[in-house]
C-alpha atoms as a PDB file:
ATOM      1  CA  UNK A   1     -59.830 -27.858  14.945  1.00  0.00           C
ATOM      2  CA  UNK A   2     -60.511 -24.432  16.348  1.00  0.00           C
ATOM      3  CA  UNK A   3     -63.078 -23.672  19.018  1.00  0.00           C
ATOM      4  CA  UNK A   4     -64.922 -21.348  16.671  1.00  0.00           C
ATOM      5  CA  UNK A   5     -64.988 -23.990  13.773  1.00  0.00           C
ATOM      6  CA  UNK A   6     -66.155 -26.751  16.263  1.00  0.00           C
ATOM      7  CA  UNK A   7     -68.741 -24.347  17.794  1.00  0.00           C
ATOM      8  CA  UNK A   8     -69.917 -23.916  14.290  1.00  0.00           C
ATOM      9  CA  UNK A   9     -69.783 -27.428  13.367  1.00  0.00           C
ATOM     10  CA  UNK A  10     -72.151 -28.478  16.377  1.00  0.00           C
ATOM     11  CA  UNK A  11     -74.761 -25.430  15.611  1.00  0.00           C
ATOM     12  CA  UNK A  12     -74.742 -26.814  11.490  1.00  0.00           C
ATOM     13  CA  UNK A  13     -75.449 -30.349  13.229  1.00  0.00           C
ATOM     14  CA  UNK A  14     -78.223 -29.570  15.183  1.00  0.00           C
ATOM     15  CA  UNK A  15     -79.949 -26.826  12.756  1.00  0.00           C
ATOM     16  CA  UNK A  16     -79.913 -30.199  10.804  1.00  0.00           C
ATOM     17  CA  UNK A  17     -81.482 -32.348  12.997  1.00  0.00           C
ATOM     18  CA  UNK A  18     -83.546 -29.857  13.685  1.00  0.00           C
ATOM     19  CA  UNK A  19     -84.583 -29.904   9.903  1.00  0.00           C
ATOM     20  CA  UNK A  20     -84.721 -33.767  10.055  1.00  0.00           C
ATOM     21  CA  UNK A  21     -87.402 -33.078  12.641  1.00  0.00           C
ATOM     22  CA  UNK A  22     -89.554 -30.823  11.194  1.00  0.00           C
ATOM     23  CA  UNK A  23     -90.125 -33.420   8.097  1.00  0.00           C
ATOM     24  CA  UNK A  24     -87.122 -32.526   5.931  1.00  0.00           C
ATOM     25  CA  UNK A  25     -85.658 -35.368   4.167  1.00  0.00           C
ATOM     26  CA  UNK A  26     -83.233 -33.626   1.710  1.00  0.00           C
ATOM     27  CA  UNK A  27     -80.717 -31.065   2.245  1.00  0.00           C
ATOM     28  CA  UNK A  28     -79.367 -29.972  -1.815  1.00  0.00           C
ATOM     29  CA  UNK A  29     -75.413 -29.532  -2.182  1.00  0.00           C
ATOM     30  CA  UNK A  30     -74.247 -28.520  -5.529  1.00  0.00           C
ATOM     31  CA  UNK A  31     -71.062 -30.440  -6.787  1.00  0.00           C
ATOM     32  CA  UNK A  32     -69.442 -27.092  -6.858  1.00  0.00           C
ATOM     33  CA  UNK A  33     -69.938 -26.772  -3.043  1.00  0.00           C
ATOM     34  CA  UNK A  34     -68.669 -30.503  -2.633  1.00  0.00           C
ATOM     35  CA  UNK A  35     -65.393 -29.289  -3.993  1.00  0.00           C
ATOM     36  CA  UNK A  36     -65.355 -26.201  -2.266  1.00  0.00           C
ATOM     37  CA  UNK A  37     -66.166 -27.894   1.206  1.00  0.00           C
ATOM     38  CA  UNK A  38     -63.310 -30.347   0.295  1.00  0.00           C
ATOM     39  CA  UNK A  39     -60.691 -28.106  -0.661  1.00  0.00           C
ATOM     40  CA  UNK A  40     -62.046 -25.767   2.379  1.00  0.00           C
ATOM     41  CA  UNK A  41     -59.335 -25.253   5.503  1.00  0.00           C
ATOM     42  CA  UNK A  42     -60.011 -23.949   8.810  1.00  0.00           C
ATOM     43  CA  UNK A  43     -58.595 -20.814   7.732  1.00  0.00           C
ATOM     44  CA  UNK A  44     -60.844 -20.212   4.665  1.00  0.00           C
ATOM     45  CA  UNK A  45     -63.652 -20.477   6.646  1.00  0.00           C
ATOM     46  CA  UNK A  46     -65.366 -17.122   7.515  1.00  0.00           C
ATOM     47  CA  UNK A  47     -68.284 -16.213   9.971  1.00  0.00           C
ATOM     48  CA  UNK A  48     -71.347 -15.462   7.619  1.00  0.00           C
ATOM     49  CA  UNK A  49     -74.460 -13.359   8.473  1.00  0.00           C
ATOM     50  CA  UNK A  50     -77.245 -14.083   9.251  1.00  0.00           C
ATOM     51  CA  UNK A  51     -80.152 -14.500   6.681  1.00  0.00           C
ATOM     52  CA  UNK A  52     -83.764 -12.745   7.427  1.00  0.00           C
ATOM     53  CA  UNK A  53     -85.444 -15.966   6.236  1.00  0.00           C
ATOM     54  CA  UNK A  54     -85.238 -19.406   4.435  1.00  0.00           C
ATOM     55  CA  UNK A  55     -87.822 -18.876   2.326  1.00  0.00           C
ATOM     56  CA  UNK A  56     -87.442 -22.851   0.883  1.00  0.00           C
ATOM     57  CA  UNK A  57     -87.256 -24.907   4.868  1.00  0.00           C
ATOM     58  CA  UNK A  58     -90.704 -22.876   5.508  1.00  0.00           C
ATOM     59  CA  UNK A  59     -89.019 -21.833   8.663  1.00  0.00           C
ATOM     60  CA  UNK A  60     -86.594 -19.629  10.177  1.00  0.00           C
ATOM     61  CA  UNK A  61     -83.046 -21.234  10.679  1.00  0.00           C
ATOM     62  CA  UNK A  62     -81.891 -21.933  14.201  1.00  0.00           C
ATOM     63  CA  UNK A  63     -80.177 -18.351  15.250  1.00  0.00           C
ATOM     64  CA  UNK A  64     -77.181 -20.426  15.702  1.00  0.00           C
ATOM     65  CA  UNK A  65     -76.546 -21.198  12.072  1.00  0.00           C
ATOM     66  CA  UNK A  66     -75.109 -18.559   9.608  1.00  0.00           C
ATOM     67  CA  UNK A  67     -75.355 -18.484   6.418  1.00  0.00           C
ATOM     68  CA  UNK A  68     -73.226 -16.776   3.669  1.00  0.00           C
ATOM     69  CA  UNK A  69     -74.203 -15.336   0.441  1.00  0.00           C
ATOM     70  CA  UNK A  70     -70.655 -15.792  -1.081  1.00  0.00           C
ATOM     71  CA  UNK A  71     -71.124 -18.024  -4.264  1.00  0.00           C
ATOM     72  CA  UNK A  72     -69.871 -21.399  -3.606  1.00  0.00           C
ATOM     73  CA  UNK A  73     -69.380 -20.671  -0.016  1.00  0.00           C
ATOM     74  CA  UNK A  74     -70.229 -23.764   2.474  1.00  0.00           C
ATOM     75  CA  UNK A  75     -73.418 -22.229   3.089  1.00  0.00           C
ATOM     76  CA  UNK A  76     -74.958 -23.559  -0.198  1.00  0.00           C
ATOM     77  CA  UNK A  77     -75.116 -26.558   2.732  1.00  0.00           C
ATOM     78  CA  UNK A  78     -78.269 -25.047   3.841  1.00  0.00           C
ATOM     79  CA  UNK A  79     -80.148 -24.585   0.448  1.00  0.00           C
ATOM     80  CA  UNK A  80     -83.094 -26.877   1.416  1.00  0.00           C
ATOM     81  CA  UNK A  81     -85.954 -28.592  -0.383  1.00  0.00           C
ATOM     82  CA  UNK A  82     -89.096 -28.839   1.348  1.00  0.00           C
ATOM     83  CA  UNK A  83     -90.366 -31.729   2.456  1.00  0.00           C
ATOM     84  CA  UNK A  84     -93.360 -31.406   0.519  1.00  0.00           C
ATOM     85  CA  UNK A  85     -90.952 -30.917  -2.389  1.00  0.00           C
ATOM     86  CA  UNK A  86     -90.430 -34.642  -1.927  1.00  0.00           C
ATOM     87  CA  UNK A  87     -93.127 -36.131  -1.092  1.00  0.00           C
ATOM     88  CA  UNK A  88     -95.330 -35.366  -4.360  1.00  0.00           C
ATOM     89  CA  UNK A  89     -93.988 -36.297  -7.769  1.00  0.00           C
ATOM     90  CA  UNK A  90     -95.377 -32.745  -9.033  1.00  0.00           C
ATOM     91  CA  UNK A  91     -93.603 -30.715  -6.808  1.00  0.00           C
ATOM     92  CA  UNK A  92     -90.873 -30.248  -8.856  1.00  0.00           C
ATOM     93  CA  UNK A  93     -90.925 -29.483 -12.076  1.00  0.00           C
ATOM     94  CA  UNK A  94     -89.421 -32.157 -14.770  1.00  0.00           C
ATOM     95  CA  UNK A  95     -86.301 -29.518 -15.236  1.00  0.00           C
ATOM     96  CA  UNK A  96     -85.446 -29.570 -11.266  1.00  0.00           C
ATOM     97  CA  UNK A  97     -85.850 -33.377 -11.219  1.00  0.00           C
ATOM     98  CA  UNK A  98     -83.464 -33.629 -13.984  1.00  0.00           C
ATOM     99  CA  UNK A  99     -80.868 -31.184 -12.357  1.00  0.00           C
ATOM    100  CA  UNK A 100     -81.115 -32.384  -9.170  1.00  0.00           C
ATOM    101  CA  UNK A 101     -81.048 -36.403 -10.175  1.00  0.00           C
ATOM    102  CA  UNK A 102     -78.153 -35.491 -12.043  1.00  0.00           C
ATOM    103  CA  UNK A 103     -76.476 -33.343  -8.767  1.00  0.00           C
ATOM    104  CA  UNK A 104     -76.922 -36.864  -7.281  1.00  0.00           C
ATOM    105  CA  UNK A 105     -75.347 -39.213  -9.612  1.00  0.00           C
ATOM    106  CA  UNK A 106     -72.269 -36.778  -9.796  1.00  0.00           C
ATOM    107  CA  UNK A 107     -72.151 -37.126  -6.460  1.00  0.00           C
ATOM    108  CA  UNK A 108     -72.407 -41.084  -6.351  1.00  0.00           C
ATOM    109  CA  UNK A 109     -70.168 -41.395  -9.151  1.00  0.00           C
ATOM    110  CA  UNK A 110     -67.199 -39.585  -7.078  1.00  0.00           C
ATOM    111  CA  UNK A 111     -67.940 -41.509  -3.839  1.00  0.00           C
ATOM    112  CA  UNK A 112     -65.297 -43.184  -1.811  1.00  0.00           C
ATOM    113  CA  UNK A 113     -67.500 -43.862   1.226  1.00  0.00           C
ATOM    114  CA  UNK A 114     -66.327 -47.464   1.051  1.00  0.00           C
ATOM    115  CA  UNK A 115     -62.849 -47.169   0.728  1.00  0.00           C
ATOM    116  CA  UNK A 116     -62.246 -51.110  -0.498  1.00  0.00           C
ATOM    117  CA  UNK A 117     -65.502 -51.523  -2.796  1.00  0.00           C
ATOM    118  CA  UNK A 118     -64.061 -47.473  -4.288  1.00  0.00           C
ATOM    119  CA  UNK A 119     -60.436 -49.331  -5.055  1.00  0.00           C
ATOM    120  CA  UNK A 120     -61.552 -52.755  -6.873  1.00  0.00           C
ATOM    121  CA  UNK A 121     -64.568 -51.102  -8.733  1.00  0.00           C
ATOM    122  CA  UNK A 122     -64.299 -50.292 -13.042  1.00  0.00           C
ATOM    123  CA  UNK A 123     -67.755 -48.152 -12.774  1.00  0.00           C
ATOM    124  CA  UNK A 124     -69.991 -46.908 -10.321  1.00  0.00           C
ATOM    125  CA  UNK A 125     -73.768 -48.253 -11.262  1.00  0.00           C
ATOM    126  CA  UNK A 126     -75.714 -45.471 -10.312  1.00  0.00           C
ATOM    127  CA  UNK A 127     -78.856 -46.856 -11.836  1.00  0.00           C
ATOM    128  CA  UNK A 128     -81.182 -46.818 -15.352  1.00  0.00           C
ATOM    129  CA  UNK A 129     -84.345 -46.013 -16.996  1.00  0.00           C
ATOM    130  CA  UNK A 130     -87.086 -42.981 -16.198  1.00  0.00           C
ATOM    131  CA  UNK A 131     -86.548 -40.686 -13.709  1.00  0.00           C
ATOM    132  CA  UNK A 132     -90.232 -40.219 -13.776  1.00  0.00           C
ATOM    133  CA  UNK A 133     -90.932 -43.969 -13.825  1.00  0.00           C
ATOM    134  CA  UNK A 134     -94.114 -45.681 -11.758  1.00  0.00           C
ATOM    135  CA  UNK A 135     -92.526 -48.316 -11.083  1.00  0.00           C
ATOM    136  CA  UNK A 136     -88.873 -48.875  -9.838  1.00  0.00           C
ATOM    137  CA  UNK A 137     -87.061 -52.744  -9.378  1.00  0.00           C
ATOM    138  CA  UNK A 138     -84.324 -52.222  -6.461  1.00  0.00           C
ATOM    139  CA  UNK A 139     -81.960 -55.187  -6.637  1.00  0.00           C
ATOM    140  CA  UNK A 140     -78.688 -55.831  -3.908  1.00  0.00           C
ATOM    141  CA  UNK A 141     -75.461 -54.427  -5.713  1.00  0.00           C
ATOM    142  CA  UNK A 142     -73.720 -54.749  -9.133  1.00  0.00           C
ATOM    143  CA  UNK A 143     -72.396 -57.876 -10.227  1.00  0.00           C
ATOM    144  CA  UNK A 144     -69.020 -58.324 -12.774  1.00  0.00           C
ATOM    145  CA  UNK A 145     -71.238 -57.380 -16.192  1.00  0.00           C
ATOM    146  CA  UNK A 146     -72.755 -54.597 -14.143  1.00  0.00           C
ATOM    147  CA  UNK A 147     -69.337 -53.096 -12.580  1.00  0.00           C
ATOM    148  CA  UNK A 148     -67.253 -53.983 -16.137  1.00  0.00           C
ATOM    149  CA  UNK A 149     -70.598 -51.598 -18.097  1.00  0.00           C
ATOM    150  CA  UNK A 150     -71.744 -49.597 -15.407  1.00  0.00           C
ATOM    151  CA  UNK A 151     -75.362 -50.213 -15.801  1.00  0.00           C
ATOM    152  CA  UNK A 152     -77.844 -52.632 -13.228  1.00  0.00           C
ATOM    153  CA  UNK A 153     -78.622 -55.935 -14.396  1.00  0.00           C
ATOM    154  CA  UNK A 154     -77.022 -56.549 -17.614  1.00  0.00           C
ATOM    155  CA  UNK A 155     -75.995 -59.769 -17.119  1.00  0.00           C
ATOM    156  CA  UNK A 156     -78.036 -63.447 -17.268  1.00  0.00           C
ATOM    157  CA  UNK A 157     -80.257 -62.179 -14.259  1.00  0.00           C
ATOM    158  CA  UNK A 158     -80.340 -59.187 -16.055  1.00  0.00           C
ATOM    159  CA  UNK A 159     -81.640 -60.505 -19.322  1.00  0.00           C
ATOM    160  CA  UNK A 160     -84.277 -62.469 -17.539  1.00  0.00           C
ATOM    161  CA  UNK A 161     -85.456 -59.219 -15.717  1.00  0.00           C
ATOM    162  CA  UNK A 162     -85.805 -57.393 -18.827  1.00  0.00           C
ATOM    163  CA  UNK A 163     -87.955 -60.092 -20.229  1.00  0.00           C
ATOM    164  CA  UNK A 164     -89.982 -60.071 -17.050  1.00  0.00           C
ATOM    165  CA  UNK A 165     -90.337 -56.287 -17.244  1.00  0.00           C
ATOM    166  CA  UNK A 166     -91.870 -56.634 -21.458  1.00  0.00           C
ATOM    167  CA  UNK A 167     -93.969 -58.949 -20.239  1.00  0.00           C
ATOM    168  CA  UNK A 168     -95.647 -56.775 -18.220  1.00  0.00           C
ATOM    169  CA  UNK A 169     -95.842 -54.456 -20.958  1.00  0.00           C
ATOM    170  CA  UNK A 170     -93.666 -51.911 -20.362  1.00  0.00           C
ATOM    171  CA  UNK A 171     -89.520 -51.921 -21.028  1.00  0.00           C
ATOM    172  CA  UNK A 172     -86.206 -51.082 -19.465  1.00  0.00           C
ATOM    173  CA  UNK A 173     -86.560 -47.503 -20.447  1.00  0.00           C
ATOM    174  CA  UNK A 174     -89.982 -46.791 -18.542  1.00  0.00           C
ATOM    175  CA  UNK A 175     -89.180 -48.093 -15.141  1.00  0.00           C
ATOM    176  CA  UNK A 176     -85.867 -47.168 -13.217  1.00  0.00           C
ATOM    177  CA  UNK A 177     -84.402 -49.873 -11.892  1.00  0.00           C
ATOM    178  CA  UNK A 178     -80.985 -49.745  -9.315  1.00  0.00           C
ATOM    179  CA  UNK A 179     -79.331 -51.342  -6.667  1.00  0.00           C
ATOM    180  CA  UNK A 180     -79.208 -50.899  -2.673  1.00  0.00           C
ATOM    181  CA  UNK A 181     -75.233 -50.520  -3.506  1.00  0.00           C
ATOM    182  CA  UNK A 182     -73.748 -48.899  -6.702  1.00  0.00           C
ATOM    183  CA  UNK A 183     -70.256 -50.650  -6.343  1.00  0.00           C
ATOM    184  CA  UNK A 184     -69.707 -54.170  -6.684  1.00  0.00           C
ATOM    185  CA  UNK A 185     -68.861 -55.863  -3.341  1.00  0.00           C
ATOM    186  CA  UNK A 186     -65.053 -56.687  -3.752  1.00  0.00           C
ATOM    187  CA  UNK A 187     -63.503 -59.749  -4.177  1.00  0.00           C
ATOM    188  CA  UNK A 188     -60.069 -60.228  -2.803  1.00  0.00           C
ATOM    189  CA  UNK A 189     -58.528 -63.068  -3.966  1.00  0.00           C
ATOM    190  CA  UNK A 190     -61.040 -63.752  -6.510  1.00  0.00           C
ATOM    191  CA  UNK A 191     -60.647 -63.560 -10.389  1.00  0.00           C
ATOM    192  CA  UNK A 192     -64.880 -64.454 -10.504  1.00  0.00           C
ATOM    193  CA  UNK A 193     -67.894 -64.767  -8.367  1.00  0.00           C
ATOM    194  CA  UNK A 194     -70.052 -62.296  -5.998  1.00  0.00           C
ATOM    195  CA  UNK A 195     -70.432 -61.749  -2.539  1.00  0.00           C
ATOM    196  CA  UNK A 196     -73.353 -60.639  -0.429  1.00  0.00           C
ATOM    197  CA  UNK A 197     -72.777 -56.707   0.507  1.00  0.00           C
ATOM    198  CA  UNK A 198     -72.341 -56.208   4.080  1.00  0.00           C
ATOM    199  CA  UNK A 199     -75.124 -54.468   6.487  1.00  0.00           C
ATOM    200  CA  UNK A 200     -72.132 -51.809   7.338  1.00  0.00           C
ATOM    201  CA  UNK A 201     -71.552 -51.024   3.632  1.00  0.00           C
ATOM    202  CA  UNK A 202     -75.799 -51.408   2.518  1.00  0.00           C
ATOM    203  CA  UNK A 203     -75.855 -48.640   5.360  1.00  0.00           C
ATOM    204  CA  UNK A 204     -73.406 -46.272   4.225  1.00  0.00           C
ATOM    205  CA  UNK A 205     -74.785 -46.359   0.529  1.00  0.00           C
ATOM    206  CA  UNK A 206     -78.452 -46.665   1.032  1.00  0.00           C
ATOM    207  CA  UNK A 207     -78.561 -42.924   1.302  1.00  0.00           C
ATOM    208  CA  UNK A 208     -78.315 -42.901  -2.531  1.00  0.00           C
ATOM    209  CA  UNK A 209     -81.042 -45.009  -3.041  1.00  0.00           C
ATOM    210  CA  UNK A 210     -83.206 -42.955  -0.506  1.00  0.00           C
ATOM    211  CA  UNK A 211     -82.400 -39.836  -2.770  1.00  0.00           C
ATOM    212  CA  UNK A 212     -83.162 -41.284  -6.115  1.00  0.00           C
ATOM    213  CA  UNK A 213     -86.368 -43.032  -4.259  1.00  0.00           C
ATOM    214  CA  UNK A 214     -87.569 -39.160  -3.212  1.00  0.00           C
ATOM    215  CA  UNK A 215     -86.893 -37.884  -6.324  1.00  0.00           C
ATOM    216  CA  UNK A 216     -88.808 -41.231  -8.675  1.00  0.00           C
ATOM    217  CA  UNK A 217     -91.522 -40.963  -6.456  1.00  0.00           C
ATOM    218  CA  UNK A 218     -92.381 -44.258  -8.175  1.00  0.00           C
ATOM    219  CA  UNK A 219     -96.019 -45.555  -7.483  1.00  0.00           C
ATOM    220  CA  UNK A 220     -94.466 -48.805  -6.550  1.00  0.00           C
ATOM    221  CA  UNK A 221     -91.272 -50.929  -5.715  1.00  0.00           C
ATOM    222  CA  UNK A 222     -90.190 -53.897  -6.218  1.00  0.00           C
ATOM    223  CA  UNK A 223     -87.574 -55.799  -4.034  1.00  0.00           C
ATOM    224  CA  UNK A 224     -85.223 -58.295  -5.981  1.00  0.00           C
ATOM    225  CA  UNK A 225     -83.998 -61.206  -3.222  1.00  0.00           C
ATOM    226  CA  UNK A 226     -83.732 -61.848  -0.302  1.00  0.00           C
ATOM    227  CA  UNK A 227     -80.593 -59.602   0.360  1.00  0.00           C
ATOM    228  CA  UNK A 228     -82.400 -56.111  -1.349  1.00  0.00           C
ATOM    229  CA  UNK A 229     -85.290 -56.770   1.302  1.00  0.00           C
ATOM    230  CA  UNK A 230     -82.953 -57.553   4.190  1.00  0.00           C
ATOM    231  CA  UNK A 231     -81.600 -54.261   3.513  1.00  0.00           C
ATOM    232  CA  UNK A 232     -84.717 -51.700   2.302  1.00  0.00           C
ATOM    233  CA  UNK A 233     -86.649 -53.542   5.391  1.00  0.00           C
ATOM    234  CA  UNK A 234     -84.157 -55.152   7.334  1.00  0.00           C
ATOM    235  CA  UNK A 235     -86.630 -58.121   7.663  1.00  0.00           C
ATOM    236  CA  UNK A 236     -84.713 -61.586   7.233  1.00  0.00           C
ATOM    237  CA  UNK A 237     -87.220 -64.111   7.386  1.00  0.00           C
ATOM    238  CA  UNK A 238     -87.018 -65.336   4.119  1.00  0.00           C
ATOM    239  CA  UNK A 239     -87.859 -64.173   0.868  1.00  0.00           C
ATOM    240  CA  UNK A 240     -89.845 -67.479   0.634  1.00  0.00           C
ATOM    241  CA  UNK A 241     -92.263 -65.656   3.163  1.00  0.00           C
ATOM    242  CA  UNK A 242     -92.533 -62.573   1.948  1.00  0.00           C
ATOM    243  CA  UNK A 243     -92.648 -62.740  -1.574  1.00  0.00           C
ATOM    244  CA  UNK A 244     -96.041 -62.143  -2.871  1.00  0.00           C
ATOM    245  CA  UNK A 245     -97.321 -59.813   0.363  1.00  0.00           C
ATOM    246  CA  UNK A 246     -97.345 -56.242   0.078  1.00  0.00           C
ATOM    247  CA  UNK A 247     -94.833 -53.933   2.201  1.00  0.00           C
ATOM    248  CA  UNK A 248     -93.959 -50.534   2.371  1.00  0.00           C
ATOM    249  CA  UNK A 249     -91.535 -48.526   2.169  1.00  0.00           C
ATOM    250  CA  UNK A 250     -90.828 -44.743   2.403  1.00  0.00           C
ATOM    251  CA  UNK A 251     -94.419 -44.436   1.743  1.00  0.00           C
ATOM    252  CA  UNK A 252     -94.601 -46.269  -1.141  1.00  0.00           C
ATOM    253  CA  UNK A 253     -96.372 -50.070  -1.918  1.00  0.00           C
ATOM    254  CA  UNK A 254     -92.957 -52.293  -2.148  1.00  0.00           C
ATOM    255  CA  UNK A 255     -93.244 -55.879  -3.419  1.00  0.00           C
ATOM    256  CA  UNK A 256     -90.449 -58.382  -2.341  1.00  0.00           C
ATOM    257  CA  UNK A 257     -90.361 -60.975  -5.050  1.00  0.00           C
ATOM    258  CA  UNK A 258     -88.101 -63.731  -5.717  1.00  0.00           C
ATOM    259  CA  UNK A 259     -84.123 -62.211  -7.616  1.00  0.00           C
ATOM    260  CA  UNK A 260     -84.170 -63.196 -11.617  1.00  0.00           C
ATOM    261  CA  UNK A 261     -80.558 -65.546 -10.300  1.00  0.00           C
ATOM    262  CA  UNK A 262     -82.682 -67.497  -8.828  1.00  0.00           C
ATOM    263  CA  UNK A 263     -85.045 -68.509 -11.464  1.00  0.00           C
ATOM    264  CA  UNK A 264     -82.015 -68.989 -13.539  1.00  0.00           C
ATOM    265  CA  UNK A 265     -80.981 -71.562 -10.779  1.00  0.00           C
ATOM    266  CA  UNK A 266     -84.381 -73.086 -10.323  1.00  0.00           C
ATOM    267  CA  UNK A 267     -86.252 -73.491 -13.893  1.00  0.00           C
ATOM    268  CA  UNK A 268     -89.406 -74.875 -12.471  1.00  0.00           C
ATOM    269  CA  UNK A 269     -92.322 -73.521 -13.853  1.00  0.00           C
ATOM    270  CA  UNK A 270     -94.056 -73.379 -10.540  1.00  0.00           C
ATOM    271  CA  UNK A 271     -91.448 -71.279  -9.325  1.00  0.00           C
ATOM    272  CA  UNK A 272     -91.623 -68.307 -12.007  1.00  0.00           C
ATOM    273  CA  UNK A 273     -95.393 -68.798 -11.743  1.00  0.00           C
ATOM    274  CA  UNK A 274     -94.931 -67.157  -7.864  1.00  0.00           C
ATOM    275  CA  UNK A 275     -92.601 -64.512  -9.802  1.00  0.00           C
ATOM    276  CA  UNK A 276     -95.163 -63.592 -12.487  1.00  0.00           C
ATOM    277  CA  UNK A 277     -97.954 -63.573  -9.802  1.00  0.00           C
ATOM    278  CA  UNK A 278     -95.780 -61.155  -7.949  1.00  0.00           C
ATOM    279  CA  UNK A 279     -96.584 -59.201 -10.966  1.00  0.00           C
ATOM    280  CA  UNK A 280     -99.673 -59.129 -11.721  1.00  0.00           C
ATOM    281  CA  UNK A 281    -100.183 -58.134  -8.210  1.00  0.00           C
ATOM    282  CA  UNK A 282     -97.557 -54.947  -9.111  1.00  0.00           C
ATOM    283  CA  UNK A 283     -99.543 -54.213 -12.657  1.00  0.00           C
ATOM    284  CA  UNK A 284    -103.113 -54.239 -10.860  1.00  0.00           C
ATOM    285  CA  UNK A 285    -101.490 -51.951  -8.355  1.00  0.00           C
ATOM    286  CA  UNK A 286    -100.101 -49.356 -11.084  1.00  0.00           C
ATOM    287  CA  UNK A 287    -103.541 -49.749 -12.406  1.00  0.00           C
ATOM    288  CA  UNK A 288    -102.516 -51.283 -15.750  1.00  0.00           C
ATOM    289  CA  UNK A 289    -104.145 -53.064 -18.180  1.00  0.00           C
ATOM    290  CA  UNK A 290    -103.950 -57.113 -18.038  1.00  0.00           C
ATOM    291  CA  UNK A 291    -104.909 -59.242 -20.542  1.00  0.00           C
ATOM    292  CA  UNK A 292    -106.119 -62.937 -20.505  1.00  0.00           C
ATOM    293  CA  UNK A 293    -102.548 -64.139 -21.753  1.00  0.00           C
ATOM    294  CA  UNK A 294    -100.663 -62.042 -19.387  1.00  0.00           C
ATOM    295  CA  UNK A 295    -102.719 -63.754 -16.432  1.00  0.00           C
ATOM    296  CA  UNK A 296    -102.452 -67.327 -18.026  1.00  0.00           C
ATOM    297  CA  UNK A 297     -98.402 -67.130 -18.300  1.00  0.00           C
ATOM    298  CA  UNK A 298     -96.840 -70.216 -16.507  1.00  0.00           C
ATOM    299  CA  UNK A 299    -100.033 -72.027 -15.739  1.00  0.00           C
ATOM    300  CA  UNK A 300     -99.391 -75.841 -16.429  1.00  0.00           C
ATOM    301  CA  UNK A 301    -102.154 -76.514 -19.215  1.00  0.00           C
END
């Protein structure tokens, strides 16, 4: 690498920590600068000039960053939401959301960050439902049904969630519900069965989740297991304990609650009583409507 294109690689790295500490938590590349960043060579790199203003950071750009108005160029790197463009579900109109939601799953669905988990996978499972949902269910990573379709929870846990979720009123279709990891954890030397994702690879994909998080601006999570709150919170003393309180996360109310597996495993009616009060506690939350048979579900008569 040259001296020029390191000393400009160090100036984009701290204009965007910079960023990061003025309050900006997204930083917008296009899929058409992806591929022109990856196809890009040390030759086909050319000093820009230097822009008056970013009139979308709310602030002038570190003199040490330039920024080219070439179509496609790597400076499309620096096209910046706001902050506040984030943190309030009007901020953008329903259009942008849409665009930029999709910029991200094109982006997910492409990803090779994990180099094993990108070789064994069928599908990436970016996630499903309403992009301008209340309420989003956040679950570990995609099991076999999930990789083989490409959609979150489609399987037995799946089917139980989705009966949970009409319960509370509402469907599959007005929530958004994803993973911490949208490929399945490979299995080497497995033909069946899961395995717990690692904290290295719940790191490298979280990102994802962070984005789609931003964008949602749900009024509330909802943590599935143990393993989805070890990673959103990195708290690991038991979803026993923590079911049933409220956290937060990202600004938002989250509720860890017990995984849908595990009431497949444990039938008890005691047990999805804890898992419907988790519930109720999410509904009164959202501010919904809860009748005298919703609250009486899994009582013992």
């Amino acid at each position: 690498m040259s001296a020029d294109l390191r000393a400009g690689l160090d100036a984009a790295i701290q204009y965007l920590q910079e960023l990061k500490a003025q309050g900006t938590q997204f930083v917008h590349v296009s899929p058409a600068t992806l591929r022109a960043l990856k196809s890009a060579t040390p030759n086909s790199i050319t000093e820009p000039e230097v822009p008056s203003a970013d009139p979308m950071a709310g602030a002038s750009p570190s003199p040490a960053i330039k920024t080219s108005n070439q179509p496609g160029s790597s400076a499309e790197f620096f096209a910046l939401s706001p902050a506040s463009a984030l943190s309030s579900p009007t901020a953008l109109s329903p259009e942008a959301r849409r665009q930029a939601f999709a910029e991200l799953r094109e982006r997910a669905m492409v990803c090779v960050k994990c180099a094993d988990l990108a070789a064994s996978r069928k599908n990436v499972v970016f996630g499903v439902g309403d992009i301008h949902a209340q309420l989003m269910f956040v679950g570990e990573a995609p099991g076999a049904d999930e990789d083989q379709q490409g959609e979150p929870f489609v399987g037995a846990a799946g089917q139980l969630l989705t009966k949970i979720i009409q319960a509370m009123g509402l469907s599959r279709q007005t929530v958004y519900i994803a993973n911490i990891l949208k490929c399945r954890p490979d299995t080497p030397g497995q033909s069946s069965g899961n395995r717990k994702p690692t904290p290295d690879e719940m790191k490298t994909c979280i990102p994802y989740l962070h984005a789609q998080i931003d964008l949602i601006q749900p009024k509330a999570l909802v943590a599935l297991g143990a393993t989805a709150v070890e990673g959103l919170l990195g708290k690991t003393a038991g979803i026993t304990r923590l079911r049933g309180h409220w956290q937060t996360y990202r600004n938002i109310p989250l509720m860890p609650t017990y995984h849908p597996a595990f009431l497949l495993r444990n039938q008890a009616i005691s047990e999805k009583r804890k898992v419907w009060e988790d519930m109720l506690q999410v509904m009164e939350k959202l501010g919904m409507s809860i009748s005298e048979k919703q609250r009486g579900y899994f009582l013992k008569g």
